[in-house]
N, C-alpha and C. Protein backbone atom coordinates (compact mmCIF):
# COMPACT_ATOMS: atom_id res chain seq x y z
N UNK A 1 -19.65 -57.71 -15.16
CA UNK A 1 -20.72 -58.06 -16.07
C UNK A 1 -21.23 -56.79 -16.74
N UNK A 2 -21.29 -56.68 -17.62
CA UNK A 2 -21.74 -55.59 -18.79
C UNK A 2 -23.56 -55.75 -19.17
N UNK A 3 -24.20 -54.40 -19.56
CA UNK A 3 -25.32 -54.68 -19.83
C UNK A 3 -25.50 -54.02 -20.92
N UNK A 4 -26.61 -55.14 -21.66
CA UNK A 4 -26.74 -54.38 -23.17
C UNK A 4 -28.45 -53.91 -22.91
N UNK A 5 -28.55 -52.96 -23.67
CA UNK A 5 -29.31 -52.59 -23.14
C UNK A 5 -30.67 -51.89 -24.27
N UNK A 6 -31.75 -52.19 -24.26
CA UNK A 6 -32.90 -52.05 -25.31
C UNK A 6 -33.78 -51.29 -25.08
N UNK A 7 -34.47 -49.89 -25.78
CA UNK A 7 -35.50 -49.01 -25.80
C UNK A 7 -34.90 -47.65 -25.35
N UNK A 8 -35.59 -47.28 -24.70
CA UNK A 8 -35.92 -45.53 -24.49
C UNK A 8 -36.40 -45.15 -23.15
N UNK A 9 -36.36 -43.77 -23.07
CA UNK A 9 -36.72 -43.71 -22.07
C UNK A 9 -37.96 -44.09 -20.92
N UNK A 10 -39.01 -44.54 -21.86
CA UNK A 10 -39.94 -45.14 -20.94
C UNK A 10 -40.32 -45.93 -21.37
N UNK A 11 -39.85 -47.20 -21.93
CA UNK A 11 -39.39 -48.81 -22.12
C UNK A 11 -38.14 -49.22 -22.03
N UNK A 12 -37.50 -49.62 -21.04
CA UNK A 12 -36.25 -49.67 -21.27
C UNK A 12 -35.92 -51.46 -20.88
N UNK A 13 -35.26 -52.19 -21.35
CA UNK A 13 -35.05 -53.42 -21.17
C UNK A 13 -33.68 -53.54 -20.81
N UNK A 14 -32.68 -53.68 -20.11
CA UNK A 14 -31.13 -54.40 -19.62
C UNK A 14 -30.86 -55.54 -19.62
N UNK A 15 -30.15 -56.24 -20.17
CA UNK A 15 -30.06 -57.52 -19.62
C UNK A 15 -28.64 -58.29 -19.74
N UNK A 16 -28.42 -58.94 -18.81
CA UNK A 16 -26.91 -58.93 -18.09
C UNK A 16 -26.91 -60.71 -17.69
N UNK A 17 -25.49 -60.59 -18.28
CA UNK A 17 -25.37 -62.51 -18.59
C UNK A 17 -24.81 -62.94 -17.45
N UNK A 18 -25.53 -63.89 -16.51
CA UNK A 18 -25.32 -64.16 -14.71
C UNK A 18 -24.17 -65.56 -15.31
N UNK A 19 -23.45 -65.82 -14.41
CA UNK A 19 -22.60 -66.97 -14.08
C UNK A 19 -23.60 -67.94 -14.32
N UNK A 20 -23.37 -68.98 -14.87
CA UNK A 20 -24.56 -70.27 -14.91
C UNK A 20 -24.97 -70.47 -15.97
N UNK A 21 -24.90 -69.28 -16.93
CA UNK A 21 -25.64 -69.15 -17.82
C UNK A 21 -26.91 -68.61 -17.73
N UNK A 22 -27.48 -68.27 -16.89
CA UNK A 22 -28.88 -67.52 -16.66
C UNK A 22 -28.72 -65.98 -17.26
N UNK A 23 -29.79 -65.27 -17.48
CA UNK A 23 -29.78 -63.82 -17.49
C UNK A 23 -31.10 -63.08 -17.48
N UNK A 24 -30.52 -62.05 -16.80
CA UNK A 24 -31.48 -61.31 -15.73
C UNK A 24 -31.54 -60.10 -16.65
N UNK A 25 -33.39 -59.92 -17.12
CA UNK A 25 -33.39 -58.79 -17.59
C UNK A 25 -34.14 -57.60 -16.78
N UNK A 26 -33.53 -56.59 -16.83
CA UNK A 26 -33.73 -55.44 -15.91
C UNK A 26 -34.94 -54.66 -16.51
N UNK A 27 -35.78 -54.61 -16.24
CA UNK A 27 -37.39 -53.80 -16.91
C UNK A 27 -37.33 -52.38 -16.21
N UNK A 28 -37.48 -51.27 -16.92
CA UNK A 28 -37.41 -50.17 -17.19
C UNK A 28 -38.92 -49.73 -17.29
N UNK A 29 -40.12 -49.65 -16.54
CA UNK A 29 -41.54 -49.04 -16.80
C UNK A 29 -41.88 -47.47 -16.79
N UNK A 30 -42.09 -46.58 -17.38
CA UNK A 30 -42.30 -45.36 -16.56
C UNK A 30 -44.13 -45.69 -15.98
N UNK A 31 -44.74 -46.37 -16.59
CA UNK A 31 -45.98 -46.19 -16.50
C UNK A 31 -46.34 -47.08 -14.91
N UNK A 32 -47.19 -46.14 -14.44
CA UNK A 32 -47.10 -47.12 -12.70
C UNK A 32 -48.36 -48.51 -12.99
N UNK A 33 -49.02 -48.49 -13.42
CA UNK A 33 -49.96 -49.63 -13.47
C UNK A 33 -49.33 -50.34 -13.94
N UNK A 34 -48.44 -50.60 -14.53
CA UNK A 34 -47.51 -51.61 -15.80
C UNK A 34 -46.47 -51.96 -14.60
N UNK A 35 -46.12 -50.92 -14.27
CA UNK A 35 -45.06 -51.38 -12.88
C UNK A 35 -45.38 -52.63 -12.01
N UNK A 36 -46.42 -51.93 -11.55
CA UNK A 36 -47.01 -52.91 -10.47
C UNK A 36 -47.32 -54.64 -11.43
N UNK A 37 -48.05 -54.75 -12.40
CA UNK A 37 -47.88 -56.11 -13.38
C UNK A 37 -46.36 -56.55 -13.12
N UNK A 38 -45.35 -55.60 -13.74
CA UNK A 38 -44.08 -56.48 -14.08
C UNK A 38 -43.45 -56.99 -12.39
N UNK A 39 -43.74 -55.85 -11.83
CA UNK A 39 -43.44 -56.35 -10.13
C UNK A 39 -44.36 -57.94 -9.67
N UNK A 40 -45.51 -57.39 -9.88
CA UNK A 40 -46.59 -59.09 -8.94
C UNK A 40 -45.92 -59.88 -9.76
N UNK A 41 -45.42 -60.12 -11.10
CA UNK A 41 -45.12 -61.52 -11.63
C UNK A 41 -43.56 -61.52 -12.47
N UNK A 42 -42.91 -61.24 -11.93
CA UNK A 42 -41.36 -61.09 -12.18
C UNK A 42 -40.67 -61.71 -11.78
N UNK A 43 -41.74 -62.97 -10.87
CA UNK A 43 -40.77 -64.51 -10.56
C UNK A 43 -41.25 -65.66 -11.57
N UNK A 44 -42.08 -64.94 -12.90
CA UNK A 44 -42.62 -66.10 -13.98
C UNK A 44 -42.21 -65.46 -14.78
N UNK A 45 -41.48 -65.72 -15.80
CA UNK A 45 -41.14 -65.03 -17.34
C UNK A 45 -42.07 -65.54 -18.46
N UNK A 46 -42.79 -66.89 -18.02
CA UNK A 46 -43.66 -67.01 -19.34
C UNK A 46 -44.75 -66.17 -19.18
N UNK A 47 -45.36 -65.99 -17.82
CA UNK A 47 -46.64 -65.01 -17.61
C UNK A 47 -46.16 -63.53 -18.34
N UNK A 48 -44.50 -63.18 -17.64
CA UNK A 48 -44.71 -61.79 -17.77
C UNK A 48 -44.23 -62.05 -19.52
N UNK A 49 -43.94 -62.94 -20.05
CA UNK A 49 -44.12 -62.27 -22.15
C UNK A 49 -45.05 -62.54 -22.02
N UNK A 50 -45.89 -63.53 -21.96
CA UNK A 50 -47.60 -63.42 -22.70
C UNK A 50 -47.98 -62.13 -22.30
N UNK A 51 -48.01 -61.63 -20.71
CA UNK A 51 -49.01 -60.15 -20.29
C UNK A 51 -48.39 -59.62 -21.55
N UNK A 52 -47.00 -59.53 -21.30
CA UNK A 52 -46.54 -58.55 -22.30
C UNK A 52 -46.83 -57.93 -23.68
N UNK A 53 -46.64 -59.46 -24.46
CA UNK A 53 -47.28 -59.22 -25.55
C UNK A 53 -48.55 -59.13 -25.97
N UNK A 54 -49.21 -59.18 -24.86
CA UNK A 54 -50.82 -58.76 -25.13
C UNK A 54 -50.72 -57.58 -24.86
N UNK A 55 -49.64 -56.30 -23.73
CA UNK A 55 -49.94 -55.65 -23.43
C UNK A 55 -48.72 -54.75 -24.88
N UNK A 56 -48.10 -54.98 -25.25
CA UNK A 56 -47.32 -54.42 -26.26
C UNK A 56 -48.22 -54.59 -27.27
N UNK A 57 -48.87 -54.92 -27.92
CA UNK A 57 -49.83 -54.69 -28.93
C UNK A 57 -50.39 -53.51 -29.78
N UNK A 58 -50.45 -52.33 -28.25
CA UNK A 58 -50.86 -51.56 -28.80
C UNK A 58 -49.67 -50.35 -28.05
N UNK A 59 -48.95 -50.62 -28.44
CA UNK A 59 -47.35 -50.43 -27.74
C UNK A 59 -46.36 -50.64 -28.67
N UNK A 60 -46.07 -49.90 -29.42
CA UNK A 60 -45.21 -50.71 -30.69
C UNK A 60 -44.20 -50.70 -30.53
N UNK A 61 -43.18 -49.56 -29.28
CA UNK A 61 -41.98 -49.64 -29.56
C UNK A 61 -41.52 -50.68 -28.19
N UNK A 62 -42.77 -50.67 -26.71
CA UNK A 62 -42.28 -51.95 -26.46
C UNK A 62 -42.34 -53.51 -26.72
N UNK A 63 -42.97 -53.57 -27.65
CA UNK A 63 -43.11 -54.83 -28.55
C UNK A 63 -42.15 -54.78 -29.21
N UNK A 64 -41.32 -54.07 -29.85
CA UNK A 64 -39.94 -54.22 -30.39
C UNK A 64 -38.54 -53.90 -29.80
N UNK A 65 -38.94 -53.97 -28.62
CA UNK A 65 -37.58 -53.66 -27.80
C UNK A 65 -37.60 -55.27 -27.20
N UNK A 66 -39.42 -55.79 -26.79
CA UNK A 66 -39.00 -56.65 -26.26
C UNK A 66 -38.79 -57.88 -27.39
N UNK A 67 -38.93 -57.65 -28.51
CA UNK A 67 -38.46 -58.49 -29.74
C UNK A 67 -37.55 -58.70 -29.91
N UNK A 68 -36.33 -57.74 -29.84
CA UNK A 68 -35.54 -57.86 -29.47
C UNK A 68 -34.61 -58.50 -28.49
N UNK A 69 -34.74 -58.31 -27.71
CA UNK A 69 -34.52 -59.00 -26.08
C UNK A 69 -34.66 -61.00 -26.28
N UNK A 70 -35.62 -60.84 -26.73
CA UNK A 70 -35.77 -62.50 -26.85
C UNK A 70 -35.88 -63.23 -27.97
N UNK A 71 -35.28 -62.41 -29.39
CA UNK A 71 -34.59 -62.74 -30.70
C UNK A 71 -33.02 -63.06 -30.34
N UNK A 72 -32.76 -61.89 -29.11
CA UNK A 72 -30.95 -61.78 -29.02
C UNK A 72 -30.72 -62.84 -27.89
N UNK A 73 -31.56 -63.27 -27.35
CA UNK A 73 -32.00 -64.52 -26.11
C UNK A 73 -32.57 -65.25 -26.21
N UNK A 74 -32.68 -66.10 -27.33
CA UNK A 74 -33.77 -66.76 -27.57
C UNK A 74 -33.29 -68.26 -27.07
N UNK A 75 -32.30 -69.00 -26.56
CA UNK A 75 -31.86 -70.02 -26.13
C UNK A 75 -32.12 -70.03 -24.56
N UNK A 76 -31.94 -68.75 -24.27
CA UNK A 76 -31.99 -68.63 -22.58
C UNK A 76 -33.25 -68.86 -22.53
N UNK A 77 -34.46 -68.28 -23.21
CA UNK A 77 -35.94 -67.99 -22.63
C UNK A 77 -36.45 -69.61 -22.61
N UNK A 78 -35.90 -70.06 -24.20
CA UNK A 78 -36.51 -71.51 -24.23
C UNK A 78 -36.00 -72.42 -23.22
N UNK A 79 -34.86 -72.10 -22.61
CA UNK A 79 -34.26 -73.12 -21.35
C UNK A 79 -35.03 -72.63 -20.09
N UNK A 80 -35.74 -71.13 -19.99
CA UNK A 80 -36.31 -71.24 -18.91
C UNK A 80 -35.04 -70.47 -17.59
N UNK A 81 -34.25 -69.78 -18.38
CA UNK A 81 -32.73 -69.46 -17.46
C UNK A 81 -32.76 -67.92 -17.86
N UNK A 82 -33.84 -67.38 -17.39
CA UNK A 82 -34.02 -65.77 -17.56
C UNK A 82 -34.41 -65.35 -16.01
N UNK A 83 -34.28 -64.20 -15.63
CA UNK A 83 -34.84 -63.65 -14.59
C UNK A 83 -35.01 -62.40 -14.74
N UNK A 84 -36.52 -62.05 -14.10
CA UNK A 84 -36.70 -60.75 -14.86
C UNK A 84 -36.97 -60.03 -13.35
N UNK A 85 -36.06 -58.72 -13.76
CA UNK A 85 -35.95 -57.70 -12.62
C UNK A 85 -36.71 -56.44 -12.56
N UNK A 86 -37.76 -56.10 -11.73
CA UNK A 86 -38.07 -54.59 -11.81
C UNK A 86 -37.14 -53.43 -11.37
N UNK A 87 -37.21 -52.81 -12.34
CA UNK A 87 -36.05 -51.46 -11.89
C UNK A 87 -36.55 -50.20 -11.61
C-alpha cells in the first residue's frame, strides 16, 4: 500500500487506501496541544474535521492540506470509511 501524502513539515496528512475500501489518514502535528485533540478523538472523523476546521481557520496551510485530503476523498468521508491515525 502506497501513501500519498499532504503538507509540510508541521502539518503533515498521509493517507493510505485499506482493503475494503476504507482509508486511514495518518496526522502529522508538531504542535503538542493539537496532538493531544487529534489523539482524544481519532476514533470520530466528523468531530475531528469540524475541531479541525474551526481549528484551521486561523491556520491556512492546514486548512489546505486538509482541503485537500477530503476534495481527493471525498466519497470515502461521505461513506463514513476513513480512519484517522495519530502519528
Amino acid at each position: 500500500m502506497s501513501e500519498t501524502k499532504y503538507g509540510d513539515r508541521k502539518v503533515l496528512f498521509g493517507v493510505i487506501q485499506k482493503p475494503g475500501g476504507r482509508i486511514e489518514v495518518r496526522v502529522y502535528h508538531a504542535n503538542v496541544s493539537e496532538r493531544k485533540v487529534v489523539k482524544a478523538h481519532s476514533a470520530n472523523p466528523r468531530y475531528f474535521i469540524e475541531h479541525y476546521h474551526t481549528y484551521s481557520r486561523s491556520k491556512i496551510r492546514a486548512k489546505y492540506w486538509m482541503a485537500q485530503v477530503v476534495s481527493g476523498y471525498r466519497s470515502h468521508f461521505d461513506s463514513n470509511r476513513v480512519d484517522f491515525v495519530l502519528v
